[in-house]
Protein backbone atom coordinates (compact mmCIF):
# COMPACT_ATOMS: atom_id res chain seq x y z
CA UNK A 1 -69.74 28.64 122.35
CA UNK A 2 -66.62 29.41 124.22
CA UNK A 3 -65.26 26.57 126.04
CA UNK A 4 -63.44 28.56 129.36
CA UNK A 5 -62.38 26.25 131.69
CA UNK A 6 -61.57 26.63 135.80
CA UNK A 7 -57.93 26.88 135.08
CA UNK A 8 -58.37 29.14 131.86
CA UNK A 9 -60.52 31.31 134.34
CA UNK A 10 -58.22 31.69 137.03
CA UNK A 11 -55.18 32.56 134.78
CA UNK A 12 -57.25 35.35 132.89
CA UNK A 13 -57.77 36.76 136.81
CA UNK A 14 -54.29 36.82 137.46
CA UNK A 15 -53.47 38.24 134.21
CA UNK A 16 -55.96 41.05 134.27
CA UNK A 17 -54.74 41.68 138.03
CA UNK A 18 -50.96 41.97 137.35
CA UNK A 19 -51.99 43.79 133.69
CA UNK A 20 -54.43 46.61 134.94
CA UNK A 21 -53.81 46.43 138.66
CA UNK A 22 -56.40 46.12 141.88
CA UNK A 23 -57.14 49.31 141.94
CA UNK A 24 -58.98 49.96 137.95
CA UNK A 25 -60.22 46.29 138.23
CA UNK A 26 -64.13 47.00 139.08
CA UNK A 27 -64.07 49.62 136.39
CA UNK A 28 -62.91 47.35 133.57
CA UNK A 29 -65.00 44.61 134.73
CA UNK A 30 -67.98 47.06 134.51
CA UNK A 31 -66.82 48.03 131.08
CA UNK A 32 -66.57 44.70 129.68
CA UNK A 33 -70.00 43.98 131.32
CA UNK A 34 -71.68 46.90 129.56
CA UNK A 35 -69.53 45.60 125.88
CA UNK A 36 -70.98 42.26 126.61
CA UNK A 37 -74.71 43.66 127.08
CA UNK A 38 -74.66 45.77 124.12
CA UNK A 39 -73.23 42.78 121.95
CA UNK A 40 -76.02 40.13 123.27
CA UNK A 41 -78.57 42.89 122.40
CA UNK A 42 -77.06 43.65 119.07
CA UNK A 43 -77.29 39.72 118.61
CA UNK A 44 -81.19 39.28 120.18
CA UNK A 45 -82.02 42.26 117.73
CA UNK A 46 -80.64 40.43 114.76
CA UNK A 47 -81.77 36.87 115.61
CA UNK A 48 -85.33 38.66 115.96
CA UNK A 49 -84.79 40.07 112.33
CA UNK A 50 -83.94 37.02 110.78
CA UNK A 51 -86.76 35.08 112.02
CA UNK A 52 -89.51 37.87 111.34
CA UNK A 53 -87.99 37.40 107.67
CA UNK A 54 -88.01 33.80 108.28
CA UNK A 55 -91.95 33.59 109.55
CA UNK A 56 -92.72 36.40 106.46
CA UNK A 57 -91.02 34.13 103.65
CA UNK A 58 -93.00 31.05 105.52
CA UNK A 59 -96.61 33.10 105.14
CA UNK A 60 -95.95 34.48 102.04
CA UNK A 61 -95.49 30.72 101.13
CA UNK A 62 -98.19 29.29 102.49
CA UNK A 63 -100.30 32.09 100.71
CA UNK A 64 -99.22 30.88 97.42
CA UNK A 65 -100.06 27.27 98.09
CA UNK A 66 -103.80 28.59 99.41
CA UNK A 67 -104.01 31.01 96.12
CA UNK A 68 -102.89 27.90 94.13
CA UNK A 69 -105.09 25.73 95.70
CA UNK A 70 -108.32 28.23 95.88
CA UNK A 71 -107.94 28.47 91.95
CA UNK A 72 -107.51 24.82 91.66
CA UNK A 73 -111.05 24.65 92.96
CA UNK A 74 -112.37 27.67 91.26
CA UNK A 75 -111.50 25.51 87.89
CA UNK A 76 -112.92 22.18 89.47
CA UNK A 77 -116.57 23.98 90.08
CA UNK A 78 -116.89 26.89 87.80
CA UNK A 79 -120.69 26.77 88.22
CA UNK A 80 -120.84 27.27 92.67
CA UNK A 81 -122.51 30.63 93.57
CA UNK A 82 -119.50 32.54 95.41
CA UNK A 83 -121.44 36.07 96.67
CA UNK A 84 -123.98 33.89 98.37
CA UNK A 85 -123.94 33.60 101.66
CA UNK A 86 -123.66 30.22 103.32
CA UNK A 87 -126.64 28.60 105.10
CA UNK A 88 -126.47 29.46 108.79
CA UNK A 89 -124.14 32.84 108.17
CA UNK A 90 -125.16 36.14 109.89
CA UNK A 91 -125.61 39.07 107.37
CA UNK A 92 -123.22 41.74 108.22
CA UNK A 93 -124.42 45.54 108.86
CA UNK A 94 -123.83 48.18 105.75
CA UNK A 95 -122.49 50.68 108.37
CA UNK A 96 -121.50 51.51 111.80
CA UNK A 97 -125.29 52.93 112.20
CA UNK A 98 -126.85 49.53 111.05
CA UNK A 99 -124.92 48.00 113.56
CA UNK A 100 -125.38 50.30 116.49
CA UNK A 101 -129.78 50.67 115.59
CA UNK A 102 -129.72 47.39 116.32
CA UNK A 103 -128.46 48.00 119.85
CA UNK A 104 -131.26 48.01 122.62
CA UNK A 105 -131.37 51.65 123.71
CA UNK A 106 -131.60 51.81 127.58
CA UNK A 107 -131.20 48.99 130.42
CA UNK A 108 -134.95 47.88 130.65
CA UNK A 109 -134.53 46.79 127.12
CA UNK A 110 -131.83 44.65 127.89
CA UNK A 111 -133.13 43.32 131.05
CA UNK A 112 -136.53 42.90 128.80
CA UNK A 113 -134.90 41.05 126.26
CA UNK A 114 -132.75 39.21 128.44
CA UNK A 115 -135.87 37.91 130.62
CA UNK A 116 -137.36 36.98 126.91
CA UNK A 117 -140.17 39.95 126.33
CA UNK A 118 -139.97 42.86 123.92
CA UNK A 119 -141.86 45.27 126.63
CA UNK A 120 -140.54 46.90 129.82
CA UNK A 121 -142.26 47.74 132.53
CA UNK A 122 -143.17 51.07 134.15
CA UNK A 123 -141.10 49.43 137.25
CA UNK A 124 -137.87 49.53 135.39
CA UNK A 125 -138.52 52.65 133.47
CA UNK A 126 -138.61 54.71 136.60
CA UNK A 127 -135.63 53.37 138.07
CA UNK A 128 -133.42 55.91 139.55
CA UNK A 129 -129.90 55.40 139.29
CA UNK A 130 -128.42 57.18 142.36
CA UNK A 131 -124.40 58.03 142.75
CA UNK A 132 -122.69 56.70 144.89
CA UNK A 133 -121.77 57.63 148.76
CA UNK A 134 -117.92 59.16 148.80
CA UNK A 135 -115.48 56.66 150.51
């Protein structure tokens, strides 16, 4: 971006030595270092912007092609079920409760059903579960 040579360097040193003087050096340096931070995060911030609209005009355009395409082969094969489910496809639960009913209820179930058998065992029925010991 800036092409600062050695020499180019060195002068600006001398400069800003003879200009603001030994003494307020640090404190300008530290000034220009905090201008410099605030600029490169002004920059990141905006670079970020432009590609988020960059990636959002990319999606948006790819889900135009897959709408375009999608009724492209709606028209080709008017006649395919499309509420059906697929061969092979897991119906979905009608609610949350659905979902957790089909749960196994307590540990021996899943060990039970885990092992392969849909019965437990007095065994692992009466298991105690015990805390544990402090540290």
């Amino acid at each position: 971006m800036f092409d600062v040579g050695a020499s180019e360097l060195l002068l600006i040193v001398i400069v800003a030595i003879v200009v603001i003087g030994p003494k307020d050096l640090p404190l300008a340096l530290r000034t220009a270092g905090r201008w410099i931070g605030k600029m490169r995060r002004v920059s990141g911030h905006f670079r970020a912007g432009i590609e988020t609209m960059i990636r959002e005009a990319e999606l948006e355009e790819m889900e135009r092609k897959w709408r375009e395409q999608n009724e492209a082969i709606m028209k080709a094969h008017p006649d395919a079920p499309v509420d059906e489910p697929l061969e092979g496809d897991v119906p979905a639960p009608a609610s949350a409760e659905a979902a957790l009913n089909r749960l196994p209820s307590s540990r021996a179930q899943v060990l039970n059903e885990a092992a392969g058998n849909g019965q437990t065992t007095g065994k692992e029925q009466a298991e105690p579960q015990l805390p544990l010991p402090p540290p």
